[in-house]
Protein backbone atom coordinates (compact mmCIF):
# COMPACT_ATOMS: atom_id res chain seq x y z
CA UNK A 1 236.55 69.21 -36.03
CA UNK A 2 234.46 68.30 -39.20
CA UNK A 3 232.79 71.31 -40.05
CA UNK A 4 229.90 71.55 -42.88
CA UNK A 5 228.90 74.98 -43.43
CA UNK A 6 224.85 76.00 -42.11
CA UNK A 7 222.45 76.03 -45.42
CA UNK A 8 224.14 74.22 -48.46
CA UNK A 9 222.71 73.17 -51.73
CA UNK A 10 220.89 69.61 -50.54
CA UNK A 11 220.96 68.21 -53.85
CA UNK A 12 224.53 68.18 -53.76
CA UNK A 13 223.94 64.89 -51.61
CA UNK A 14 224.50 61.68 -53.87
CA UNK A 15 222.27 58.98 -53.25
CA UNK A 16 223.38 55.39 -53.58
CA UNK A 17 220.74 52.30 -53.67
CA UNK A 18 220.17 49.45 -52.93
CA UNK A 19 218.25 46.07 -54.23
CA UNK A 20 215.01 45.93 -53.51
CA UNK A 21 215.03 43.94 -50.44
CA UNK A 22 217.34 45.08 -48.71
CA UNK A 23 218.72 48.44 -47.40
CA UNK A 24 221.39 50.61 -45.97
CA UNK A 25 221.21 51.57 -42.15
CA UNK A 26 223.49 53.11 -39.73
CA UNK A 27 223.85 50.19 -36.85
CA UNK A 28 224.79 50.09 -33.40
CA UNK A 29 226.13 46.87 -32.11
CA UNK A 30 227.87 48.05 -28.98
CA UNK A 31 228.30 50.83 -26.66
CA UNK A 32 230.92 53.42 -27.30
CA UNK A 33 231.96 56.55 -29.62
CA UNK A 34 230.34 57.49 -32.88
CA UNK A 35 233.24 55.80 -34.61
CA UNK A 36 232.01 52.08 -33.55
CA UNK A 37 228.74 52.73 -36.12
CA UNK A 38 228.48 50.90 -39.03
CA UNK A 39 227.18 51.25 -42.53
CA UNK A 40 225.61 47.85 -43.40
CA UNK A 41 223.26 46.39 -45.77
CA UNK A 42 220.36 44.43 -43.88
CA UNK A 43 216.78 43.55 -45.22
CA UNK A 44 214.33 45.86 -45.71
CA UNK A 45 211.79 45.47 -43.30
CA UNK A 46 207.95 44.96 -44.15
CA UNK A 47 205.32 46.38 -42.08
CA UNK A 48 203.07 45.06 -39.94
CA UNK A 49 199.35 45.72 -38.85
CA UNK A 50 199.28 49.78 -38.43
CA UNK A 51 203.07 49.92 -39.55
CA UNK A 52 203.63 51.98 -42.79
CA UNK A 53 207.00 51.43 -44.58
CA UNK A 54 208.63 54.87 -45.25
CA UNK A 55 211.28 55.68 -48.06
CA UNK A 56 213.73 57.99 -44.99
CA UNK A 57 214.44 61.46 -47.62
CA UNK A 58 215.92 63.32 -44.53
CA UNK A 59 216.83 62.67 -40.78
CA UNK A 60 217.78 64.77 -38.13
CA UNK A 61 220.21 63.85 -34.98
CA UNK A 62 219.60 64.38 -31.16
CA UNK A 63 220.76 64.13 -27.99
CA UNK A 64 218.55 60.60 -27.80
CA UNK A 65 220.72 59.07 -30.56
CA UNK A 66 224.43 60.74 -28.94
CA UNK A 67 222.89 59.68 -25.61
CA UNK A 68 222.13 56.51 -27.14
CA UNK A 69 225.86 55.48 -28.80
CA UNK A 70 227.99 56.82 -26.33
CA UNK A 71 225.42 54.33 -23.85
CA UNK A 72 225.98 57.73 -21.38
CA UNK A 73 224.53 58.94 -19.23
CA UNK A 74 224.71 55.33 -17.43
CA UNK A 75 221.36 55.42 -16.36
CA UNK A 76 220.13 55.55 -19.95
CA UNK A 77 220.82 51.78 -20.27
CA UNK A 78 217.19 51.05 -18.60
CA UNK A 79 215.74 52.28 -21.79
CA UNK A 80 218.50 51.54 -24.37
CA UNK A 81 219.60 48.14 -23.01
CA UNK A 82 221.74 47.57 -19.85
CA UNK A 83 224.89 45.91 -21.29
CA UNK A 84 224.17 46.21 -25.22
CA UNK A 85 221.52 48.68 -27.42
CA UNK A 86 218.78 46.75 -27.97
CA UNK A 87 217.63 48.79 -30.60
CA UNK A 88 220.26 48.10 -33.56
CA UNK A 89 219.69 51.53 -35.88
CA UNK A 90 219.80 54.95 -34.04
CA UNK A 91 217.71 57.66 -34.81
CA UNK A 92 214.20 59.77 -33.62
CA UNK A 93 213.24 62.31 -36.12
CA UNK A 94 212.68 62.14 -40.19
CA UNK A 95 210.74 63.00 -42.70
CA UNK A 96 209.78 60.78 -46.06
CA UNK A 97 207.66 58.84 -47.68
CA UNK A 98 205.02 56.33 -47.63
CA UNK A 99 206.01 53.15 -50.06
CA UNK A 100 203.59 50.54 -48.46
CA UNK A 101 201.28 49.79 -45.72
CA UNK A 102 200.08 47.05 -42.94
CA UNK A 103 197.15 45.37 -42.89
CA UNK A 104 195.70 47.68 -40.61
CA UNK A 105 197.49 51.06 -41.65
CA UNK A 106 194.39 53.50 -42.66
CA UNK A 107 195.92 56.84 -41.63
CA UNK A 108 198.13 57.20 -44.96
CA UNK A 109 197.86 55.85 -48.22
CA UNK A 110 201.33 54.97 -50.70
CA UNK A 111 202.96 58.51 -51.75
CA UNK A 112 201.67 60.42 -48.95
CA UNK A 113 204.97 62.59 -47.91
CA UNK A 114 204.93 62.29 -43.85
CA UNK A 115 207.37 63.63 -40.83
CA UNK A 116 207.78 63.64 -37.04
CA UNK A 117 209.45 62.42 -34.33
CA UNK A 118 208.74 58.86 -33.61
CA UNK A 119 210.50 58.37 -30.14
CA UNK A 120 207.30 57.43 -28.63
CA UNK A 121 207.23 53.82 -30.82
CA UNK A 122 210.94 53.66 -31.57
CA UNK A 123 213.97 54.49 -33.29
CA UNK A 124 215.40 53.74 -36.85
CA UNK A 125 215.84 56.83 -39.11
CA UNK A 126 219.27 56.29 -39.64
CA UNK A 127 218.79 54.13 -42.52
CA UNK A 128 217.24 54.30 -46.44
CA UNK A 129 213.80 52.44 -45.18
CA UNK A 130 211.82 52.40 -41.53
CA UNK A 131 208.77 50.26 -40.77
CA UNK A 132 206.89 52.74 -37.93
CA UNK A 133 203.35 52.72 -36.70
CA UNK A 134 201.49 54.95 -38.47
CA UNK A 135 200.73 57.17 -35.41
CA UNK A 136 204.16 57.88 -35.25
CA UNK A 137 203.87 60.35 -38.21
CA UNK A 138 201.78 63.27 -39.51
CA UNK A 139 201.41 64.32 -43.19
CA UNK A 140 203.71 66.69 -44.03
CA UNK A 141 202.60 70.42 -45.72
CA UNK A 142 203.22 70.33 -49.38
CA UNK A 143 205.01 74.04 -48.75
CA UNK A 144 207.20 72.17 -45.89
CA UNK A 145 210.38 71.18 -47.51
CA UNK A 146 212.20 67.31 -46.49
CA UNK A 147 214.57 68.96 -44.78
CA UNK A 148 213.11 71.30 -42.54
CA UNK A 149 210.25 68.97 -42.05
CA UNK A 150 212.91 66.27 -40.35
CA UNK A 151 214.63 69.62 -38.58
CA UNK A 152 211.24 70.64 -37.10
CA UNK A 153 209.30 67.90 -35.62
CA UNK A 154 211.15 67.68 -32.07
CA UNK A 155 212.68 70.68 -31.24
CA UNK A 156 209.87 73.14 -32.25
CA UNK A 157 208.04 71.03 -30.22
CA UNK A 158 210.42 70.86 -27.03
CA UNK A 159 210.59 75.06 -27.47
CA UNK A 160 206.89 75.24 -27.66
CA UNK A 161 206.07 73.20 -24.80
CA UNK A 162 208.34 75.01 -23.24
CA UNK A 163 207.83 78.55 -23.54
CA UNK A 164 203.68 78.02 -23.91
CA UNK A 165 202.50 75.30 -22.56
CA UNK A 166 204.87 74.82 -19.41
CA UNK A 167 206.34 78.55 -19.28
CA UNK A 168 203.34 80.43 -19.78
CA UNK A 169 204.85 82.58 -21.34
CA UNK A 170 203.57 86.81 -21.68
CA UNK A 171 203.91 90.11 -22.92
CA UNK A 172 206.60 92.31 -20.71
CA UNK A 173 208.69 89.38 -19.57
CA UNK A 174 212.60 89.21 -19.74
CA UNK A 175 213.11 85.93 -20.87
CA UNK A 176 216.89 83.85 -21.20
CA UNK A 177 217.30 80.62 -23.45
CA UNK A 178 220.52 78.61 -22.39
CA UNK A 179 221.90 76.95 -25.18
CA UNK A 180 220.79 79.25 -27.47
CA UNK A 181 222.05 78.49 -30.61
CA UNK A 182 220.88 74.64 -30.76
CA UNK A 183 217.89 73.54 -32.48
CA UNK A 184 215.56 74.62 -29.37
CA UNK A 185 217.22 77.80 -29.05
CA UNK A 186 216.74 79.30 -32.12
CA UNK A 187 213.20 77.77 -32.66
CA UNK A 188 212.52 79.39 -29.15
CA UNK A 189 213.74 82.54 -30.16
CA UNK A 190 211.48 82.78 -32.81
CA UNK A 191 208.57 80.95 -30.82
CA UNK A 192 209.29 83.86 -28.08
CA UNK A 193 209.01 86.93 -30.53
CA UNK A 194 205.52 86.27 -31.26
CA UNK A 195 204.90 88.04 -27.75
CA UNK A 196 206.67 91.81 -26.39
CA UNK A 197 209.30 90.30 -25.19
CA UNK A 198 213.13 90.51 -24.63
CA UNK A 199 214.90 87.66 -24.98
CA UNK A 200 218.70 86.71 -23.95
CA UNK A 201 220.44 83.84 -25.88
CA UNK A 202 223.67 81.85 -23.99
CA UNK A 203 225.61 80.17 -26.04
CA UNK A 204 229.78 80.65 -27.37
CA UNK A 205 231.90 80.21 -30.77
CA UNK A 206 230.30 81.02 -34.14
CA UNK A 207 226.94 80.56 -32.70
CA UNK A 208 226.64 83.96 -31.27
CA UNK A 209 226.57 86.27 -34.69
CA UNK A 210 223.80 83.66 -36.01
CA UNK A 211 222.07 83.97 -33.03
CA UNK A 212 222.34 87.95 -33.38
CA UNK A 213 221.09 88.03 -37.14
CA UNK A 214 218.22 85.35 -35.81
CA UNK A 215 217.10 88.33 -33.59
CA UNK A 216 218.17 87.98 -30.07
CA UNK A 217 218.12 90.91 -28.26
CA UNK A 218 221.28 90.19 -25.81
CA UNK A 219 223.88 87.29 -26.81
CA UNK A 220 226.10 86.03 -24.04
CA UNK A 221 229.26 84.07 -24.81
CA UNK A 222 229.16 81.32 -21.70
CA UNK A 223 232.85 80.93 -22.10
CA UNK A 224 233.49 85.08 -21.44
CA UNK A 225 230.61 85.36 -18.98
CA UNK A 226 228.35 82.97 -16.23
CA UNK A 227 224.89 84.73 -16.86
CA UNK A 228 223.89 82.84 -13.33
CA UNK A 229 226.55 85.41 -11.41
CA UNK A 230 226.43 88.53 -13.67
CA UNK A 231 223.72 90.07 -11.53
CA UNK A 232 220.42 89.20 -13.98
CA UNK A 233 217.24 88.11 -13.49
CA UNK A 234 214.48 86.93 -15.78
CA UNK A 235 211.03 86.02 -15.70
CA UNK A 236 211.39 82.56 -17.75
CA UNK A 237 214.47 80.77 -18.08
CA UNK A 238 214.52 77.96 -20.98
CA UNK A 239 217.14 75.96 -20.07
CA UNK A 240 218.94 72.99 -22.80
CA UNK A 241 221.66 71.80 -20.76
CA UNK A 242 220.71 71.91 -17.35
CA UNK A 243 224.02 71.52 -15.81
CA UNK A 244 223.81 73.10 -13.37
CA UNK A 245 222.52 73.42 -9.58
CA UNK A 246 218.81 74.39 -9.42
CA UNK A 247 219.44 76.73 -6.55
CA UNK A 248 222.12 78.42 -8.85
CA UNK A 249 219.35 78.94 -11.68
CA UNK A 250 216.33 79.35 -9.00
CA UNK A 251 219.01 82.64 -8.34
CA UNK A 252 218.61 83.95 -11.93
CA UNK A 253 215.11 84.17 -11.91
CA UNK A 254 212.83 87.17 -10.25
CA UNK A 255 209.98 86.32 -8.01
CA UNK A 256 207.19 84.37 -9.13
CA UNK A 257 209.46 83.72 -12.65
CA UNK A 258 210.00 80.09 -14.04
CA UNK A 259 212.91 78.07 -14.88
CA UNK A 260 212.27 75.02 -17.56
CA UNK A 261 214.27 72.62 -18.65
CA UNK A 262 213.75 70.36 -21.52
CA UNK A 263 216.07 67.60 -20.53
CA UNK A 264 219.54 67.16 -18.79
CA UNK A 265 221.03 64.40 -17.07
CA UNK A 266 219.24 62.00 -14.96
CA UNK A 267 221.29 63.25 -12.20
CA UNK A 268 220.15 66.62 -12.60
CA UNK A 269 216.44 66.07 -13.76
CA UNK A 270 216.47 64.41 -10.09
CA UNK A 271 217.46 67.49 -8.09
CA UNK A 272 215.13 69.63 -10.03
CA UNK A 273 212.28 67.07 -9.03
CA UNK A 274 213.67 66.78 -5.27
CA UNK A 275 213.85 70.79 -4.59
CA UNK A 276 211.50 72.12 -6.54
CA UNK A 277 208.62 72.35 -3.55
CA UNK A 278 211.08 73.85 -1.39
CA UNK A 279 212.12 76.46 -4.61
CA UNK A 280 208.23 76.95 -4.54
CA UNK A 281 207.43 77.56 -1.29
CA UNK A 282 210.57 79.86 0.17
CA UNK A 283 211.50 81.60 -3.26
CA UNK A 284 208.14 81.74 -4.90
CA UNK A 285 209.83 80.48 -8.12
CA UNK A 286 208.69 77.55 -10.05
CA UNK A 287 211.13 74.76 -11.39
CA UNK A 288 209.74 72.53 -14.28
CA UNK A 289 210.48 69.93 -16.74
CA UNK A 290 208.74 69.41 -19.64
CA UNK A 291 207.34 66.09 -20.76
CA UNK A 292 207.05 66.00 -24.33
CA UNK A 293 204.18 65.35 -26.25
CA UNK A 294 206.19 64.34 -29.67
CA UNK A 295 204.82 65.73 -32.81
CA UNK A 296 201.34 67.76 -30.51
CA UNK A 297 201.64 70.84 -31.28
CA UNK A 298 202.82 70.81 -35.09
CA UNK A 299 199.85 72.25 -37.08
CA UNK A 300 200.16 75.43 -34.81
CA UNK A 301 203.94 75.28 -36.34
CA UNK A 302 202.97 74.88 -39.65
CA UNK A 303 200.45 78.18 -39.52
CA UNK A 304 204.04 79.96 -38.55
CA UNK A 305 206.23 78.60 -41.38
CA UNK A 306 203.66 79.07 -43.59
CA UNK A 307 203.65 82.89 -42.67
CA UNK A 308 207.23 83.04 -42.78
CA UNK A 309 207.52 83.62 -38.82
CA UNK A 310 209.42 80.35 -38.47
CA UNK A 311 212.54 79.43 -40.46
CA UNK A 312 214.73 76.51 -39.72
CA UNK A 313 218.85 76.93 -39.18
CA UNK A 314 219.91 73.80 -40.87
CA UNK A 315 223.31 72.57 -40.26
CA UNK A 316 224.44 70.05 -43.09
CA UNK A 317 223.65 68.36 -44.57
CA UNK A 318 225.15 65.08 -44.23
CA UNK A 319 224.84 62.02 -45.94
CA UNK A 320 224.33 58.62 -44.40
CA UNK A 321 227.69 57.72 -44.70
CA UNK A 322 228.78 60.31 -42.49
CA UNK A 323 226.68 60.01 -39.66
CA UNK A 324 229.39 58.85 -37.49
CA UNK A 325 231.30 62.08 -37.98
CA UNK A 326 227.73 63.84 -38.08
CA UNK A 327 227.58 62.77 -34.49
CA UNK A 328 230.86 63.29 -33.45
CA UNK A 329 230.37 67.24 -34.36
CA UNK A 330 226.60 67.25 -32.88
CA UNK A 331 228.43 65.79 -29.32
CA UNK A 332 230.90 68.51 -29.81
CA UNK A 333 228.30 71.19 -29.59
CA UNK A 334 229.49 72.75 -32.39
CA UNK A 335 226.50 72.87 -34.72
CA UNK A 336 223.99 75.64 -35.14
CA UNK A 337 220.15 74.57 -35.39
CA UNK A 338 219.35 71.54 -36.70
CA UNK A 339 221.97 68.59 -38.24
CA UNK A 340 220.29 66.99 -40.42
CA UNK A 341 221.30 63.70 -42.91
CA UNK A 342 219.81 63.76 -46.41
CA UNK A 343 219.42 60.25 -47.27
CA UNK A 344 217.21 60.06 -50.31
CA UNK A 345 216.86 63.66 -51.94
CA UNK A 346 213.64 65.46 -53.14
């Protein structure tokens, strides 16, 4: 497996141009594995009423965009197109800047340095140039790098929602994130220690002794040990792969605790939606998902960076050329934190 080592120099990336009306994008033509992507040249697009054109300096990959190529789960093609992607360039979550505005764009103004994820009005990071709505973004911090601005935006924000808003987290609890050492995971760790807590990562391979230097109290290799049958329980379980059974998690968790997932299947979202009264009622346990509010809850994110409470693990980076095999490794699950793609460097 291609393998790029957590934290290298960014500059290292090479940028390579093109004329000034056109660009370079990552498409997506058809349905199938990272390796049917293509590097093309295509116009540059101009923006429209609130759109604001942004120069893309760094993006960041998902489970959207894998979700996305792959056209899987099948149920995914009612928002990516049934039988072909209607949107042609993948990607959710960059950071840049503005190089020109709609007519009706007022929120920014050329040169402003911006970030988020836009899933809410599209996709299209994969490329040198995006035309967004303007609501889409928020200014990034002049103290908040390109790179961990495009490796914040959506999974600080998935942890977040997660552990505050949807958790409720509190002091005393015994808390376990499942897939730990992703991008929520270790932003949830550090989300978590702001409160007394004790937290329990899940996760296997060269994840785990990250995840111990990060500051996880207990680390447990999935592949050595099923934390839903070792005999725990936990107040609030943060769950990023829901696969499994929510009767087998609704096990895991004491009463009155919480299990929340921030996405999964369709399949499984479903069952967690069907049982989750029943979960309530007989086990006193509450099952949730969260719906995320992209980009909501940012500026409480910047007061942590700021302070040095938050750091982003950045995996990468990798240049646009190499998203296919950027994807490839993401689907693999073999990445720590954030992946990121350095298209244009500071």
């Amino acid at each position: 497996m291609y393998f790029i080592a957590v934290n290298p120099t960014i500059a290292s990336i090479m940028n390579t141009t093109s004329s000034a009306s056109t660009m370079r994008a990552i498409t997506l033509s058809q349905y199938g594995s990272p390796e049917t992507l293509q590097l093309k040249e295509i116009s540059r697009p101009v923006p429209q009423g609130r759109e604001i054109l942004v120069k893309v300096h760094v993006a960041a990959i998902n489970d959207y965009d894998w979700n996305m190529v792959l056209g899987r789960p099948v149920l995914y093609r009612l928002l990516f197109g049934l039988f072909k992607p209607r949107m042609a360039i993948p990607g959710m979550e960059l950071s840049g800047k503005v190089v020109a505005l709609g007519s009706e764009a007022s929120l920014f103004k050329e040169g402003d340095a911006v970030y988020g994820d836009i899933s809410d009005y599209g996709f299209g990071a994969f490329a040198e140039y995006i035309s967004i709505d303007e609501r889409a973004l928020i200014r990034k911090p002049d103290g908040l790098s390109f790179a961990d601005a495009a490796a914040l935006s959506h999974a600080s924000m998935l942890a977040w929602q997660a552990l505050i808003d949807v958790g409720r987290i509190r002091n005393g609890q015994k808390i376990l994130i499942n897939g730990a050492g992703g991008g929520v995971g270790t932003f949830g760790l550090q989300i978590a220690k702001r409160y007394e807590v004790e937290v329990t990562g899940v996760d296997t391979g060269p994840k785990l002794d990250m995840m111990k230097a990060l500051g996880f109290d207990h680390v447990v290799d999935y592949r050595q040990q099923d934390f839903t049958k070792n005999g725990q329980q936990y107040d609030l379980i943060i769950d990023a792969k829901t696969n499994r059974s929510p009767f087998v998690y609704a096990g895991s968790l004491r009463t009155n605790g919480a299990y929340v997932t921030v996405g999964g299947t369709p399949a499984r979202l479903i069952q967690i939606l069907l049982s989750r009264s029943w979960i309530s009622r007989f086990q006193k346990k509450r099952m949730r998902i969260v719906a995320l509010k992209p980009n909501k809850d940012l500026e409480q994110v910047h007061r942590l960076y700021e302070d040095q409470r938050i750091k982003c693990i950045i995996d990468g980076p990798f240049s646009l050329e190499e998203v296919p095999r950027a994807l490839a490794y993401f689907g693999a699950g073999e990445h720590s934190g954030k992946v990121i793609v350095v298209i244009f460097s500071e």
